[in-house]
PDB file of N, CA and C in Angstrom:
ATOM      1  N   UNK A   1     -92.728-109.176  -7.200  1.00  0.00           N
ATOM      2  CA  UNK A   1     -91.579-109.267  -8.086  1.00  0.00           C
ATOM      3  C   UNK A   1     -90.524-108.269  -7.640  1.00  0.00           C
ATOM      4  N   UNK A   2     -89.048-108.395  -7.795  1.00  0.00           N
ATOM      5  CA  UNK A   2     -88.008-107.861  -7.016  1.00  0.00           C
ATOM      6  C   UNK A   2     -87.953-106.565  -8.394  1.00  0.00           C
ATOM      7  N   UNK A   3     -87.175-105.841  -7.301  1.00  0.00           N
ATOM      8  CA  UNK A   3     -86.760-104.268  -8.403  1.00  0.00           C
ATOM      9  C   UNK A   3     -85.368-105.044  -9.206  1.00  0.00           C
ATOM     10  N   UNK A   4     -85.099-104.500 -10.610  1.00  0.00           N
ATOM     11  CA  UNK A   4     -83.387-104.569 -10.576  1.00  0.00           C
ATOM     12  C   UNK A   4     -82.878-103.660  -9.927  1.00  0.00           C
ATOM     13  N   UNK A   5     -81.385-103.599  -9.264  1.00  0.00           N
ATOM     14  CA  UNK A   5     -80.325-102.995  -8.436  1.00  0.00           C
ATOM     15  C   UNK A   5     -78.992-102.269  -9.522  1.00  0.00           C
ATOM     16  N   UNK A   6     -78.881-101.443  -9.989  1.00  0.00           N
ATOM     17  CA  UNK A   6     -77.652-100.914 -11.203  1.00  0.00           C
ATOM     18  C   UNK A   6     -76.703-101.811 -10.329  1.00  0.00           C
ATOM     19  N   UNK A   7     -75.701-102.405 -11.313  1.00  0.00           N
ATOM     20  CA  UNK A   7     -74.714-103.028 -11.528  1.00  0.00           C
ATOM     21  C   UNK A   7     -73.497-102.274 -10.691  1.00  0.00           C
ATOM     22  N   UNK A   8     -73.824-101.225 -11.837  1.00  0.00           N
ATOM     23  CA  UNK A   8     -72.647-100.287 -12.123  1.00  0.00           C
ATOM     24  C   UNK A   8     -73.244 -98.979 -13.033  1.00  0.00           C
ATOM     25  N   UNK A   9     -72.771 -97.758 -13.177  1.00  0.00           N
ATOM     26  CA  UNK A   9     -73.505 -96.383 -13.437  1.00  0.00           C
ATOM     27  C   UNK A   9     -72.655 -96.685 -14.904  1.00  0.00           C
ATOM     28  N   UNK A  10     -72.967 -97.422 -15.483  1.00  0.00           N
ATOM     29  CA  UNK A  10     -72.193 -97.253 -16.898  1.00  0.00           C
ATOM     30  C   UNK A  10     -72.040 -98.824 -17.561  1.00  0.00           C
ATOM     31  N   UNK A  11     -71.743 -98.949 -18.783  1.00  0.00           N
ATOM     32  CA  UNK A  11     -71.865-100.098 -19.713  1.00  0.00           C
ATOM     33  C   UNK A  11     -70.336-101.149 -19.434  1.00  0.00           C
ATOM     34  N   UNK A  12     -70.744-102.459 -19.712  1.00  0.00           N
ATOM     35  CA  UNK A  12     -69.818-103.049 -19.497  1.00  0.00           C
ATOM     36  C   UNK A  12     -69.295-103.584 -20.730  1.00  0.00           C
ATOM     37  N   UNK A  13     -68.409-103.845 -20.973  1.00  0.00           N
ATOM     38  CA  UNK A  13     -67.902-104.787 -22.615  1.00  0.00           C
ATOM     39  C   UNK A  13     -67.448-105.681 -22.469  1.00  0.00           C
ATOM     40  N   UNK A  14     -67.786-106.239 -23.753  1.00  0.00           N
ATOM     41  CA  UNK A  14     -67.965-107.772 -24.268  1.00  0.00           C
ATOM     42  C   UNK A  14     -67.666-107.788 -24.987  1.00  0.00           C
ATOM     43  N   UNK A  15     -66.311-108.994 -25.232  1.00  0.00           N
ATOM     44  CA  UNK A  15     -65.780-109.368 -26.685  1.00  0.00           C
ATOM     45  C   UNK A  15     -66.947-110.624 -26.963  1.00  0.00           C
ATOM     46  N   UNK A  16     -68.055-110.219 -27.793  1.00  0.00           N
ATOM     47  CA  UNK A  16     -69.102-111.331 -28.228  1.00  0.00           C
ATOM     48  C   UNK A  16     -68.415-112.311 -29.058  1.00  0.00           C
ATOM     49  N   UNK A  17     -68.632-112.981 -29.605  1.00  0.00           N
ATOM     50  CA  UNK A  17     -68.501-114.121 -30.346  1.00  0.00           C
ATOM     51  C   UNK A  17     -69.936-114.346 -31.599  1.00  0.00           C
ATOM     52  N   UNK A  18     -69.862-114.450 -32.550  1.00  0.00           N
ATOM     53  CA  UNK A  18     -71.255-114.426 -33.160  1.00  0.00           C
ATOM     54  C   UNK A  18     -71.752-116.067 -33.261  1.00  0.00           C
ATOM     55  N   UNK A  19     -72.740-116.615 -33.228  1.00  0.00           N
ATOM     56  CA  UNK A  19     -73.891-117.469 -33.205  1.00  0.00           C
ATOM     57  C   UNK A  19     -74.063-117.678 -31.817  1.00  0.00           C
ATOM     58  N   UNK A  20     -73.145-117.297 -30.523  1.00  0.00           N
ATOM     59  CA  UNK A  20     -73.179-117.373 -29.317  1.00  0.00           C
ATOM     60  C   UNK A  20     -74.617-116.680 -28.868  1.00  0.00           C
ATOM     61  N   UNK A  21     -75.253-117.747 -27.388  1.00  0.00           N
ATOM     62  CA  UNK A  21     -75.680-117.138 -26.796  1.00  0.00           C
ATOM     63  C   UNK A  21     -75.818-116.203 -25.531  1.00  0.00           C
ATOM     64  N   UNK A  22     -76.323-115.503 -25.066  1.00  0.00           N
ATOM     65  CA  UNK A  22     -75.399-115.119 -23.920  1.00  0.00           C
ATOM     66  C   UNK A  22     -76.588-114.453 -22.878  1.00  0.00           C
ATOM     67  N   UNK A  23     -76.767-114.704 -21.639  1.00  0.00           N
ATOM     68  CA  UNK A  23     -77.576-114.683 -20.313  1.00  0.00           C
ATOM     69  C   UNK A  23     -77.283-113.420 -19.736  1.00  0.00           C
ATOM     70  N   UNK A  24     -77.907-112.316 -20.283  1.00  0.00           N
ATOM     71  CA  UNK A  24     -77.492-110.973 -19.432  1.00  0.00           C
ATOM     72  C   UNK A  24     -78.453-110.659 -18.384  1.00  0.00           C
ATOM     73  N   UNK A  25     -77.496-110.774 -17.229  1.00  0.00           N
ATOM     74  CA  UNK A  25     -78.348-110.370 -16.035  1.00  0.00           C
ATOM     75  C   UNK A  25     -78.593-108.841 -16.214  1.00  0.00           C
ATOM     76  N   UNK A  26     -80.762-109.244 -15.684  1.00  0.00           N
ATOM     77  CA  UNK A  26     -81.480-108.403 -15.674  1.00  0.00           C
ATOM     78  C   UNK A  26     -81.892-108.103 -14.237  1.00  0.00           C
ATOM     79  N   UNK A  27     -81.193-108.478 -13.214  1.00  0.00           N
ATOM     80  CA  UNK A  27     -81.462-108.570 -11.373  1.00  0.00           C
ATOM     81  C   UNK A  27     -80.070-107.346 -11.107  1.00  0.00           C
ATOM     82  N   UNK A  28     -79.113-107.389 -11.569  1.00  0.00           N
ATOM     83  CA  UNK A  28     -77.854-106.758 -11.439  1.00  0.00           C
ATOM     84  C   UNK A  28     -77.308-107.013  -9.684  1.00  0.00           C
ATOM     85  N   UNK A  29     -77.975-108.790  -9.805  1.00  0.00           N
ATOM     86  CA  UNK A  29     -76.768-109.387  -8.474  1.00  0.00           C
ATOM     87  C   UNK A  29     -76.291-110.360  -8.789  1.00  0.00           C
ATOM     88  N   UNK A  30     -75.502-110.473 -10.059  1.00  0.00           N
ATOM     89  CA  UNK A  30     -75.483-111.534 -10.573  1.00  0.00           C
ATOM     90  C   UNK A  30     -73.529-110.809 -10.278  1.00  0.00           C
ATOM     91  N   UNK A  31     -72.588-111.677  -9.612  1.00  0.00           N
ATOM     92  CA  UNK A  31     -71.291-111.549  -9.406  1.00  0.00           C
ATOM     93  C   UNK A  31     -70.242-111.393 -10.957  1.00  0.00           C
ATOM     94  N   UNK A  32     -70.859-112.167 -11.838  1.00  0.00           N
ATOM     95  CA  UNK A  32     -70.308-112.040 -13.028  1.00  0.00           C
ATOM     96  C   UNK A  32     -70.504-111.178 -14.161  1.00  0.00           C
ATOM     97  N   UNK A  33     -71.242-109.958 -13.553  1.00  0.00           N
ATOM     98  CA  UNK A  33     -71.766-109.315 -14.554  1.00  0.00           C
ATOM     99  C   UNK A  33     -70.864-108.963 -15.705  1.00  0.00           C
ATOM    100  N   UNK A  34     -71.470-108.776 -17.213  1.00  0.00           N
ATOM    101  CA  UNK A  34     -72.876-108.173 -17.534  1.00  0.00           C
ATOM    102  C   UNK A  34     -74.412-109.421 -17.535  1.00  0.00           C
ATOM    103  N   UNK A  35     -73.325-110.608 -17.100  1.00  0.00           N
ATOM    104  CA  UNK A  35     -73.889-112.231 -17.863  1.00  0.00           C
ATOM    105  C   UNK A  35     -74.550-112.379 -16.361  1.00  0.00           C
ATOM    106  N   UNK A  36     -75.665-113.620 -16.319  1.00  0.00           N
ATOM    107  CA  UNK A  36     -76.381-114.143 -15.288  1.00  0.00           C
ATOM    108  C   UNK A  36     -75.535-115.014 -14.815  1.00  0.00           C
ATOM    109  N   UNK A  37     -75.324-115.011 -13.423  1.00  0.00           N
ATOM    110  CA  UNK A  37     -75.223-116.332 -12.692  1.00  0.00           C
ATOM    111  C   UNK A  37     -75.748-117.255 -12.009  1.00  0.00           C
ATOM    112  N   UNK A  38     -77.338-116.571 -11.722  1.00  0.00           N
ATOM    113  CA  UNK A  38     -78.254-117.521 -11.032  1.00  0.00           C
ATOM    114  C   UNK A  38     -78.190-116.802  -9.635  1.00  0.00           C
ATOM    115  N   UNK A  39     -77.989-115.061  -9.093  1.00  0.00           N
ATOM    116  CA  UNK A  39     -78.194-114.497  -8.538  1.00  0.00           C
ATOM    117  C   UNK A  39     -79.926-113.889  -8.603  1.00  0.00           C
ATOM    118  N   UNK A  40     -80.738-114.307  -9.365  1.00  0.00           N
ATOM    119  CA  UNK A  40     -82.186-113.526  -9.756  1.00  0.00           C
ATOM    120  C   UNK A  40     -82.784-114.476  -8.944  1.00  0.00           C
ATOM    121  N   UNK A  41     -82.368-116.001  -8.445  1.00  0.00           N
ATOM    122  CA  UNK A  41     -83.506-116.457  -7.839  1.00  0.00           C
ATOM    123  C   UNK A  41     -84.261-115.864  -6.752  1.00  0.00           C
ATOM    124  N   UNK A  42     -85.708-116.137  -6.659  1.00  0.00           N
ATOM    125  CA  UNK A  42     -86.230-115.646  -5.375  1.00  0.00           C
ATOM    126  C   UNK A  42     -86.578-114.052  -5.998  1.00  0.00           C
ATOM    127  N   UNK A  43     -86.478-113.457  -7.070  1.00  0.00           N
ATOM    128  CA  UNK A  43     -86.585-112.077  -7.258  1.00  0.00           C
ATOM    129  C   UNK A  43     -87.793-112.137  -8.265  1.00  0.00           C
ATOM    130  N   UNK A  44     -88.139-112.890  -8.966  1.00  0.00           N
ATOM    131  CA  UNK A  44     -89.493-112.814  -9.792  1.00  0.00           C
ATOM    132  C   UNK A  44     -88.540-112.246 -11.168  1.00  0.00           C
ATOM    133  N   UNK A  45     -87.571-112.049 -10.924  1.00  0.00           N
ATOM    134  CA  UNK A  45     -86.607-111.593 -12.118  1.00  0.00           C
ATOM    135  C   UNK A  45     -85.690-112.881 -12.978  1.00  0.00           C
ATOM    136  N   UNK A  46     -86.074-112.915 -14.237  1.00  0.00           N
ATOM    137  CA  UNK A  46     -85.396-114.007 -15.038  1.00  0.00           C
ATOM    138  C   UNK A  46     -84.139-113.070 -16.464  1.00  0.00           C
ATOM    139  N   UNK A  47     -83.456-113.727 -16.612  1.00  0.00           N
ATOM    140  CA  UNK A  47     -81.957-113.308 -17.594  1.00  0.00           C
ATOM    141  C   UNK A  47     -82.847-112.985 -18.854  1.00  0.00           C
ATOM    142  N   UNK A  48     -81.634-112.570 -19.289  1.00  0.00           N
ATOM    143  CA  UNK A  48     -82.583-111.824 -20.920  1.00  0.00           C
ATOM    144  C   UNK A  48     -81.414-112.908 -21.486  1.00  0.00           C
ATOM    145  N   UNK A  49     -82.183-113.906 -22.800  1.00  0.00           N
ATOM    146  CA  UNK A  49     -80.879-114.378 -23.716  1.00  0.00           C
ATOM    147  C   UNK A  49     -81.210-113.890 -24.805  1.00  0.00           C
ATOM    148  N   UNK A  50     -80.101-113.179 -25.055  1.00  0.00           N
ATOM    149  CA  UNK A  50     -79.344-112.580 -26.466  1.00  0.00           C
ATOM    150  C   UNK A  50     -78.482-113.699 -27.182  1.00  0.00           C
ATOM    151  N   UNK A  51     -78.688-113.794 -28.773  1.00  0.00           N
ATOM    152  CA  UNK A  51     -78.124-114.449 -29.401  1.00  0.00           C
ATOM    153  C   UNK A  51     -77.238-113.376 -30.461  1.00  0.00           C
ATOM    154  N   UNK A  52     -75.895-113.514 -30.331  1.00  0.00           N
ATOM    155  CA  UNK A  52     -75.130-112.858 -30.631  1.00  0.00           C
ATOM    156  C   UNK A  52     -75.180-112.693 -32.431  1.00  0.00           C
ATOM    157  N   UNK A  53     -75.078-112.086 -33.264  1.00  0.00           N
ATOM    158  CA  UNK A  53     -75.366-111.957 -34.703  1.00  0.00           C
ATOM    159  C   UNK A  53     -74.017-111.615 -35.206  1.00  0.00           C
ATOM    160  N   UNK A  54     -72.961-111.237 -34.658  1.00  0.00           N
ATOM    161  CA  UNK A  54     -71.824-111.242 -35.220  1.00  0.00           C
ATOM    162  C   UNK A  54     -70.637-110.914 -33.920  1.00  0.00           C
ATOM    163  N   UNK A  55     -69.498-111.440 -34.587  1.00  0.00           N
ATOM    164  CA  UNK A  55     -68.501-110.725 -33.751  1.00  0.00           C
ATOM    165  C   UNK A  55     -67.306-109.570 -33.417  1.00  0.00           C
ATOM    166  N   UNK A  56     -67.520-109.330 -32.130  1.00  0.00           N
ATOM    167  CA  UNK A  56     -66.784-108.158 -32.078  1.00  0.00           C
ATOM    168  C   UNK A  56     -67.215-107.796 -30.579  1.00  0.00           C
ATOM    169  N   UNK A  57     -66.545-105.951 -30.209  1.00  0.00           N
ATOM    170  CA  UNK A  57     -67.217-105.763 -29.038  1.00  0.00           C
ATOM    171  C   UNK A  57     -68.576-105.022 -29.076  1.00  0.00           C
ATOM    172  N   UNK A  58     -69.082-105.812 -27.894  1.00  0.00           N
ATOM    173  CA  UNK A  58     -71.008-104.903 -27.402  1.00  0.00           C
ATOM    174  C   UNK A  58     -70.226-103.982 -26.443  1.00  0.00           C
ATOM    175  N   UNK A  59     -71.848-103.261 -25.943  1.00  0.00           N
ATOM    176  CA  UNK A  59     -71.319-102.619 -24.544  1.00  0.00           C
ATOM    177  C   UNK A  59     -72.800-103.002 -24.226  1.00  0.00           C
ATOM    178  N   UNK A  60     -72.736-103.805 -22.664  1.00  0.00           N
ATOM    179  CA  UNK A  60     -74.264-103.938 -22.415  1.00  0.00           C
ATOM    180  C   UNK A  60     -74.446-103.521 -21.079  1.00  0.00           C
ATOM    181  N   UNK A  61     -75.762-102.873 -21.069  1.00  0.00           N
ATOM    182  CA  UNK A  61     -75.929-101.959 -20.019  1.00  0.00           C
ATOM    183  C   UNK A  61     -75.852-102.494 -18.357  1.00  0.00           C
ATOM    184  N   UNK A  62     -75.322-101.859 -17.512  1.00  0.00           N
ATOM    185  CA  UNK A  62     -74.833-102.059 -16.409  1.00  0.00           C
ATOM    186  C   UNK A  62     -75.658-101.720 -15.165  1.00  0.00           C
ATOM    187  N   UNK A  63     -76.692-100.363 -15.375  1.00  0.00           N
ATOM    188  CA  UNK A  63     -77.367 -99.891 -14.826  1.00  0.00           C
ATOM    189  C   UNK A  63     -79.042-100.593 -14.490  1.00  0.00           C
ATOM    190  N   UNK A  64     -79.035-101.468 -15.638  1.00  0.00           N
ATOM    191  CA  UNK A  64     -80.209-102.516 -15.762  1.00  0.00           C
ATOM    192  C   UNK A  64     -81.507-101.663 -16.243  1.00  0.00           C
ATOM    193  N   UNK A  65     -81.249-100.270 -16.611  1.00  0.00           N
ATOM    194  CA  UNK A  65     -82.830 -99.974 -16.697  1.00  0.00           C
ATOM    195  C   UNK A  65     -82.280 -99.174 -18.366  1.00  0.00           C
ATOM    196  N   UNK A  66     -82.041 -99.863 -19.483  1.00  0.00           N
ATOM    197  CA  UNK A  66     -81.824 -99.331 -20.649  1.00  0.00           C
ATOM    198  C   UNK A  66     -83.381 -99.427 -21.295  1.00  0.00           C
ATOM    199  N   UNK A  67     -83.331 -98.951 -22.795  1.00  0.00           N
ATOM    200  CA  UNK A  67     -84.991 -99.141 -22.660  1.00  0.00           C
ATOM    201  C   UNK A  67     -84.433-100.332 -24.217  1.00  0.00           C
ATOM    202  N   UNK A  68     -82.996-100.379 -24.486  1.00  0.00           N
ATOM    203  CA  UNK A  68     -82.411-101.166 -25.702  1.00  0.00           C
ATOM    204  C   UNK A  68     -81.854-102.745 -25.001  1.00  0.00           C
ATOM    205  N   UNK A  69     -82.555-103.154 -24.128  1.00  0.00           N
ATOM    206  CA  UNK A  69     -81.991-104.748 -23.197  1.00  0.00           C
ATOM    207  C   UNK A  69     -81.394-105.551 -24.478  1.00  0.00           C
ATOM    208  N   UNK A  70     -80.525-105.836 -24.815  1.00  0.00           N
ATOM    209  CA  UNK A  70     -79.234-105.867 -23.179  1.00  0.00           C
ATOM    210  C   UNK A  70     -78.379-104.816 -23.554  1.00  0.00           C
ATOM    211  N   UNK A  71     -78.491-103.832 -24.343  1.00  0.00           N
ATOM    212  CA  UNK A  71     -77.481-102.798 -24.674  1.00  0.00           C
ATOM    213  C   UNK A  71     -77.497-101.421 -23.901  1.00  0.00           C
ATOM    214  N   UNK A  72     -76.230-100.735 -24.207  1.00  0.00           N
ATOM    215  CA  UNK A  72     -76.754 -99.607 -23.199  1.00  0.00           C
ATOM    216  C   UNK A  72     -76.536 -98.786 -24.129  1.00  0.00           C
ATOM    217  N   UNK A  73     -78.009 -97.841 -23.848  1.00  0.00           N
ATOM    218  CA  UNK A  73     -78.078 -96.197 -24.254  1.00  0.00           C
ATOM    219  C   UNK A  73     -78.182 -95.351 -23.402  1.00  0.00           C
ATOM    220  N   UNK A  74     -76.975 -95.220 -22.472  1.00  0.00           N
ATOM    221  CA  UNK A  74     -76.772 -93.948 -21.822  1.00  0.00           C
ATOM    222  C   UNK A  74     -77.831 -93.627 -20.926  1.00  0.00           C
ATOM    223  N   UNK A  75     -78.761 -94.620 -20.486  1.00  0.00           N
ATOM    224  CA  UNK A  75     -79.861 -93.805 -19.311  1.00  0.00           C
ATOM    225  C   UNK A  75     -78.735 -93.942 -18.156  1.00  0.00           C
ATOM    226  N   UNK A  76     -77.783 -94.636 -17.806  1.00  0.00           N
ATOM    227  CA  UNK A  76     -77.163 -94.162 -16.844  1.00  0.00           C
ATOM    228  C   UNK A  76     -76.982 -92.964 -16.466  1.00  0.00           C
ATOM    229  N   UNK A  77     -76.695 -92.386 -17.418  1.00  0.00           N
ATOM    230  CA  UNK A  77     -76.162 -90.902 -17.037  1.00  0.00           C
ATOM    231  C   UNK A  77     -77.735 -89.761 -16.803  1.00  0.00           C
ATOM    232  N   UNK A  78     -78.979 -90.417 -17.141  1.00  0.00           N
ATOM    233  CA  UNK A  78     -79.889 -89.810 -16.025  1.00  0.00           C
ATOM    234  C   UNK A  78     -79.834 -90.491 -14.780  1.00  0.00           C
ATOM    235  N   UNK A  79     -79.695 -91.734 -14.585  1.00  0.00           N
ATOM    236  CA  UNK A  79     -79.932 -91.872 -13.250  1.00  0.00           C
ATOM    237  C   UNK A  79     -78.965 -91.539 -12.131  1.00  0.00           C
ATOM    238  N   UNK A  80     -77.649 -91.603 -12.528  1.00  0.00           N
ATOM    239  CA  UNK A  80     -76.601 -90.665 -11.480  1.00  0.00           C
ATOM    240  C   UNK A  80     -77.094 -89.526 -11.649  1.00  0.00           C
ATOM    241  N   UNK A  81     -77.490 -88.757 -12.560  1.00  0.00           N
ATOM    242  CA  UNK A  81     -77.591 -87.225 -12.300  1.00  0.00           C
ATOM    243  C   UNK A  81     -78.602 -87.240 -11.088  1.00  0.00           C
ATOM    244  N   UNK A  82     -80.018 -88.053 -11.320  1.00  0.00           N
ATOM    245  CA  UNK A  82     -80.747 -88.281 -10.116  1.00  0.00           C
ATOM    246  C   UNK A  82     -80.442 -88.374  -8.629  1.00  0.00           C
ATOM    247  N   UNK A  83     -79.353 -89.320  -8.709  1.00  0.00           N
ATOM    248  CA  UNK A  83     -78.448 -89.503  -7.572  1.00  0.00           C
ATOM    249  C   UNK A  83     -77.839 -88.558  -6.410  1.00  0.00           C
ATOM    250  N   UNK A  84     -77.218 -87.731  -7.819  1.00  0.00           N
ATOM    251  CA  UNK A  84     -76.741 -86.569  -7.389  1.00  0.00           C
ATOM    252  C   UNK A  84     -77.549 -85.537  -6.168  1.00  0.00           C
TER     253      UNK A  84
END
């Protein structure tokens, strides 16, 4: 099974829509991120669907390793420090 790859070191936003569903890539090679495009094939990695409960903006995590899928709580900012 493939690793996920961070997106991006930080959260992306989304004007959600509520009863919407929505395909957040969990591979982070998906070109359209925060959403899947069918970049996971071949990775043993499948999309997380979230069904939206109201509307407004999310912020969903970018880095791919939140422990709140599909939202982000700031583990980015351990893993750049790692980086560092």
């Amino acid at each position: 099974m493939g690793k996920p790859v961070p997106a991006q070191f930080g959260p992306y936003r989304l004007a959600a829509k509520a009863g919407r569903t929505y395909y957040w890539c969990v591979c982070g090679r998906s070109k359209k991120q925060p959403l899947c495009d069918g970049s996971h094939r071949d990775t043993g990695l499948e999309p997380l669907a979230w069904k939206c409960d109201r509307e407004g903006e999310v912020w969903l995590c970018g880095c791919k390793s939140t422990a709140d899928r599909p939202f982000c709580d700031g583990t980015h900012t351990k893993l750049r420090a790692e980086r560092s």
